[in-house]
Protein backbone atom coordinates (compact mmCIF):
# COMPACT_ATOMS: atom_id res chain seq x y z
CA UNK A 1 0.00 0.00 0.00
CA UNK A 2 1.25 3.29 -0.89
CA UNK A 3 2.49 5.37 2.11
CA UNK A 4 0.28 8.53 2.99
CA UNK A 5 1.70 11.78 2.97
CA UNK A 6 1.55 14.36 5.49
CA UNK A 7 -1.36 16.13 3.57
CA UNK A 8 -3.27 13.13 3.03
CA UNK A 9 -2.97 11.96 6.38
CA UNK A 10 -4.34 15.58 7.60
CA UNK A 11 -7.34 15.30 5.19
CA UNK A 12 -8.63 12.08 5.91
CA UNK A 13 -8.39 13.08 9.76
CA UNK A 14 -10.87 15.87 8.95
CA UNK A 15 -13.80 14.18 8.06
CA UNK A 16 -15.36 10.02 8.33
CA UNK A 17 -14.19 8.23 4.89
CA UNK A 18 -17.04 5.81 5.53
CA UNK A 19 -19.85 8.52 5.98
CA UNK A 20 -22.21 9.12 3.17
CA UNK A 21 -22.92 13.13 3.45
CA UNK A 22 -24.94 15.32 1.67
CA UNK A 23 -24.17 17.26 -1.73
CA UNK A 24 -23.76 20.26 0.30
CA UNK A 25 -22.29 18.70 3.35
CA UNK A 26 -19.64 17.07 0.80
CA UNK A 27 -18.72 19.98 -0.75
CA UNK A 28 -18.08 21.95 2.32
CA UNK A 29 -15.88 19.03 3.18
CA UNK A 30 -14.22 18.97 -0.06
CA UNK A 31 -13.00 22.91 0.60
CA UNK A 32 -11.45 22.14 3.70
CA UNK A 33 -9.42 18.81 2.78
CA UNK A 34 -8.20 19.98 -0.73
CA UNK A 35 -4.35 21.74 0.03
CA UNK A 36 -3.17 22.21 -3.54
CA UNK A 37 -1.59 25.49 -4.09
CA UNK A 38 -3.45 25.18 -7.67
CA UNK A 39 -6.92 25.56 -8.65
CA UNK A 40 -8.30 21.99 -8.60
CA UNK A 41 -10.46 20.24 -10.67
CA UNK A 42 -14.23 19.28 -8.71
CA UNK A 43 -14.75 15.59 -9.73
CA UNK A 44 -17.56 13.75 -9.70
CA UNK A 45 -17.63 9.72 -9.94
CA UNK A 46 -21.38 8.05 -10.20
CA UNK A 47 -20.88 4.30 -9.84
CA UNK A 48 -24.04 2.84 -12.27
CA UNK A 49 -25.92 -0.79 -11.95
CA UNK A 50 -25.68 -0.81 -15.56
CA UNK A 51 -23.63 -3.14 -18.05
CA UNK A 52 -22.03 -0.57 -20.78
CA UNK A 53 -21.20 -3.29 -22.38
CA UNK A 54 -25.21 -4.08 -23.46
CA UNK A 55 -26.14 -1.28 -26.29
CA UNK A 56 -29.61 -0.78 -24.57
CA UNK A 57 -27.65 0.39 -20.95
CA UNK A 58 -25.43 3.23 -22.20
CA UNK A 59 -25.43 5.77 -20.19
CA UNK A 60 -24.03 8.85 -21.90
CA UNK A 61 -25.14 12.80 -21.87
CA UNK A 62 -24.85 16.52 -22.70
CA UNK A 63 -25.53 19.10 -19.75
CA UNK A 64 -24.98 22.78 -19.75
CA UNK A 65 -23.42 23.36 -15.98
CA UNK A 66 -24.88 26.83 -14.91
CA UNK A 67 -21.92 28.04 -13.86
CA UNK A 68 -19.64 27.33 -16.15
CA UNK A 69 -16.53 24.74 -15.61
CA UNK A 70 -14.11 27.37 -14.57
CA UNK A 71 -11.89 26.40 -17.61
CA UNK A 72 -11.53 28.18 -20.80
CA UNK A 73 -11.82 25.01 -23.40
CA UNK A 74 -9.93 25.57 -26.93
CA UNK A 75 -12.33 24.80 -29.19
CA UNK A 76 -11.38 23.55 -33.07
CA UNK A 77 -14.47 23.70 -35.82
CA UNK A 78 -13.18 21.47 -39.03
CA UNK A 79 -15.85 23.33 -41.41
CA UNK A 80 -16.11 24.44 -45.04
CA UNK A 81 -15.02 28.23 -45.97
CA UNK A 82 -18.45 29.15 -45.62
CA UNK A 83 -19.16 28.27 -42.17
CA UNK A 84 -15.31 29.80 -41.14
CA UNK A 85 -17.15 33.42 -40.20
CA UNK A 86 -19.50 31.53 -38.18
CA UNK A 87 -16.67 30.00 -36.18
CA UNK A 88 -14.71 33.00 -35.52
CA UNK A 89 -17.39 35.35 -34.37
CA UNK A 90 -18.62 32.52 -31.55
CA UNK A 91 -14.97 32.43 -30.39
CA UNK A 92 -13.76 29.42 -31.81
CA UNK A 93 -9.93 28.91 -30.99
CA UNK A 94 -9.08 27.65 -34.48
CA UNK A 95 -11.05 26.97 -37.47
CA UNK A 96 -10.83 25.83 -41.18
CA UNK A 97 -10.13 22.61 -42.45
CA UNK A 98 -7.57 20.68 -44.62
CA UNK A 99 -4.60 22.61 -42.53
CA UNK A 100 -6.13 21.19 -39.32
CA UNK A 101 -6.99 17.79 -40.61
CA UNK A 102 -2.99 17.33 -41.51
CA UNK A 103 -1.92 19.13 -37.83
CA UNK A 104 -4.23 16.28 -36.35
CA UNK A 105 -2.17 13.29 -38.33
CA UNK A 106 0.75 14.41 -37.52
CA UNK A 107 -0.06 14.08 -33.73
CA UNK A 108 -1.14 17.94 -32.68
CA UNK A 109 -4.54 17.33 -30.41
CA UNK A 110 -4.14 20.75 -27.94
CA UNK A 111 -7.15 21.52 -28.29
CA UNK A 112 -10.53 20.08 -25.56
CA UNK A 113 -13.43 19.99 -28.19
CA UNK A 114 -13.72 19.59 -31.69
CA UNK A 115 -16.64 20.52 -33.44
CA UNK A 116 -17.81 20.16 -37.10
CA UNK A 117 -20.25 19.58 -39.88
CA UNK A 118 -22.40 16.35 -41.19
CA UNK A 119 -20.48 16.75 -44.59
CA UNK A 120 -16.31 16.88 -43.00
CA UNK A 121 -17.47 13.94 -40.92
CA UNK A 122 -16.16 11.39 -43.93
CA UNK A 123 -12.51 13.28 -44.06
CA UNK A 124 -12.73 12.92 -39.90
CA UNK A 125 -13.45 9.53 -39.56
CA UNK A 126 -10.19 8.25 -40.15
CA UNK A 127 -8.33 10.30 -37.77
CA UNK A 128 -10.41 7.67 -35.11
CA UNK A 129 -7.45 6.28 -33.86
CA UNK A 130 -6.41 9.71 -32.47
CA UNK A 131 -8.84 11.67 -32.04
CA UNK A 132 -11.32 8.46 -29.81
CA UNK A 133 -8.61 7.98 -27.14
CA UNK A 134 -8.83 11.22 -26.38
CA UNK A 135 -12.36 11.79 -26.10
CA UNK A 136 -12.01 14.16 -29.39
CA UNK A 137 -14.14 12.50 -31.64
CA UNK A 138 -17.06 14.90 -32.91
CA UNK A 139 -20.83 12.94 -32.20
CA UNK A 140 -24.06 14.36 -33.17
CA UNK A 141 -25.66 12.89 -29.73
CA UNK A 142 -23.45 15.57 -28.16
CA UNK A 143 -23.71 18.51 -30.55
CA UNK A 144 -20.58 18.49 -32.13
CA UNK A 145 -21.21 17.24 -35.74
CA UNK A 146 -23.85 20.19 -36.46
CA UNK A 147 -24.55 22.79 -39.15
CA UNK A 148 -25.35 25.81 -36.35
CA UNK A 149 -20.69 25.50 -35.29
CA UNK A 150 -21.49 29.02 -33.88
CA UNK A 151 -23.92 27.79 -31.41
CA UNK A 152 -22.16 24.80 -30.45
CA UNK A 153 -19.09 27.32 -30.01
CA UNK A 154 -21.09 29.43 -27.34
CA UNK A 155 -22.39 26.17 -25.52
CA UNK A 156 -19.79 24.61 -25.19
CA UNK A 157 -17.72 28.13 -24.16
CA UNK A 158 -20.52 28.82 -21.84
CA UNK A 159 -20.13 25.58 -19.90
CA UNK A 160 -21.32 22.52 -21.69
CA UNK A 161 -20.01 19.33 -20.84
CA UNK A 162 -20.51 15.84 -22.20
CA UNK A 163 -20.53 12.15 -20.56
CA UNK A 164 -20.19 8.58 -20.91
CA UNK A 165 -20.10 5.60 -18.07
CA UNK A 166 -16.89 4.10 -18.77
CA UNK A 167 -16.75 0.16 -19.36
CA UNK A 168 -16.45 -0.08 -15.68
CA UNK A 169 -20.23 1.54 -15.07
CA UNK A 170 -18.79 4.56 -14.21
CA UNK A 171 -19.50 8.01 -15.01
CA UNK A 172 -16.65 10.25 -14.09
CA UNK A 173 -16.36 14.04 -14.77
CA UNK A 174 -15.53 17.66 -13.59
CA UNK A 175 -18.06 19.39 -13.18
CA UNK A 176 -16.12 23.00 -11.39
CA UNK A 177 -13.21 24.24 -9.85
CA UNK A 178 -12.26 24.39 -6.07
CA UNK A 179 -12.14 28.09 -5.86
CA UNK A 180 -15.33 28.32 -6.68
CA UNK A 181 -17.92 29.42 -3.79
CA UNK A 182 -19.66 26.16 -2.26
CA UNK A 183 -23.28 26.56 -3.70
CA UNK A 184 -21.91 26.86 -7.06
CA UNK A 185 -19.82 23.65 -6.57
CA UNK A 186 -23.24 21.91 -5.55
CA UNK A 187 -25.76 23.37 -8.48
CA UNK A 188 -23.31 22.11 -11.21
CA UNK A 189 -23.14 18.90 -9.39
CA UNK A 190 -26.42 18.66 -9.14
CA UNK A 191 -26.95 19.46 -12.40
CA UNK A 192 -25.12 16.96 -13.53
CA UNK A 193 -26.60 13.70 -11.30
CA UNK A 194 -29.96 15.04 -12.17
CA UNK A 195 -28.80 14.50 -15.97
CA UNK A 196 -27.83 11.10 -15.16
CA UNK A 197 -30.51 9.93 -12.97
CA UNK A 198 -32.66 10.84 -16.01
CA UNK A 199 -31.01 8.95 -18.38
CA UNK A 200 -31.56 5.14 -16.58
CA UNK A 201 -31.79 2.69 -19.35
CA UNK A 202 -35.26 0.92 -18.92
CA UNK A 203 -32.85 -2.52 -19.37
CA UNK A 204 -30.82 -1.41 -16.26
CA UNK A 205 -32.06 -3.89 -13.08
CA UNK A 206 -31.97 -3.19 -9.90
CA UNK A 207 -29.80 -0.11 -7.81
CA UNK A 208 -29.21 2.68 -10.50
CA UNK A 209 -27.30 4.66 -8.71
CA UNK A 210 -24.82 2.39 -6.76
CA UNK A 211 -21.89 5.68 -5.21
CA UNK A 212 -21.61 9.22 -5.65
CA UNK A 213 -18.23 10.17 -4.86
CA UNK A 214 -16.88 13.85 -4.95
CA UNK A 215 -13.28 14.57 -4.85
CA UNK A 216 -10.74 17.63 -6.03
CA UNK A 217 -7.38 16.45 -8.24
CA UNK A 218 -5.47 15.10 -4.97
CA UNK A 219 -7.98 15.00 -2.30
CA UNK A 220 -9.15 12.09 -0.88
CA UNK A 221 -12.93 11.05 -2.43
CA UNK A 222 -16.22 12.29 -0.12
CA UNK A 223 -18.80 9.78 -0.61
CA UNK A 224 -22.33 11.79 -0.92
CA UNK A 225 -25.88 10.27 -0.35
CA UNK A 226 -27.28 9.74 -3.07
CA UNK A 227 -30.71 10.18 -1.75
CA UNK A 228 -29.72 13.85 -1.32
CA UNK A 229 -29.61 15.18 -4.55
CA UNK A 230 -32.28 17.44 -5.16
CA UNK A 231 -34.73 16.90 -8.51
């Protein structure tokens, strides 16, 4: 077992590791545990009584967190000429096509979200192999392949997010940043388990919701009830 560090030790003192708290009460813990001199990511991990394995139990969504994520995502829209305008004006980070496309193969991915068009999907769809791993890959069931890029720019600049329950029936994503004030921290939280909770796959048996866990980049995980989160 890996040896605790000072820090670590003087976190878990602070609150009961077996305790199932509240959103709120969770957070609050999660301010006074977290000692990173940088801004930490706010992660939330939903344990699922699904089988992603099974098509019919996926478990993947879009939600808009209301107060934004507290990072600034690049954003990259592969469109035609005509759309380019679009792209700038909504604050897209780069845009065009061809000249990206080439960047992409030869291994450049700085960039958090790429969006595009129905008719560049076809050139796309062979950089797979790099852009899936990452989580790059443009999908219409989360707004990316779209013919309005300048409203997918603002969304996603304004705080949209996008999940999937890993092949371990977990759902794991940020959903703010430490510094932000605690009732913040617990509406985009909430806004997120709500999103979940509303996507349970009519195949899915018994618990849904197995553990809500909420954690910062190098904090311990707070386990949170998940009868508490408000519809």
């Amino acid at each position: 077992m890996a040896k605790l560090s000072k820090k670590q030790k003087e976190a878990l003192a602070k609150f009961d590791a077996t305790k199932m708290y509240s959103l709120e009460e969770a957070v609050k813990v999660l301010k006074e545990i977290t000692y990173t001199k940088f801004d930490s990511s706010v992660d939330i991990d939903v344990r699922l009584g699904v089988d992603p394995r099974k098509a019919n139990q996926m478990v993947r969504g879009i939600v808009t967190l209301p107060h934004g994520t507290g990072k600034t995502k690049k954003v990259l829209v592969l469109c035609t000429p005509d759309k380019e305008e679009e792209a700038k004006a909504a604050g897209a980070d780069y845009f065009g096509l061809d000249e990206y496309l080439d960047k992409i193969k030869s291994g450049w991915t700085d960039i958090d979200v790429i969006i595009t068009m129905p008719s560049v999907m076809p050139k796309i769809g062979a950089l797979g192999k790099i852009l899936g791993p990452r989580g790059l890959m443009p999908n219409p069931k989360t707004g990316t392949v779209t013919m309005e890029v300048g409203k997918a720019v603002q969304e996603v600049k304004a705080g949209k997010i996008d999940f999937k329950v890993d092949k371990y029936g977990i759902v794991h994503t940020g959903v703010a940043r430490i510094s932000f004030e605690n009732d913040k921290i617990s509406d985009n939280a909430n806004e997120v388990l709500n999103s979940i909770l509303k996507l349970k796959p009519t195949a899915a048996k018994g618990t849904y919701v197995k553990s809500v866990t909420i954690s910062t980049t190098m904090s311990p995980g707070v386990k949170i009830d998940p009868k508490s989160i408000s519809k």
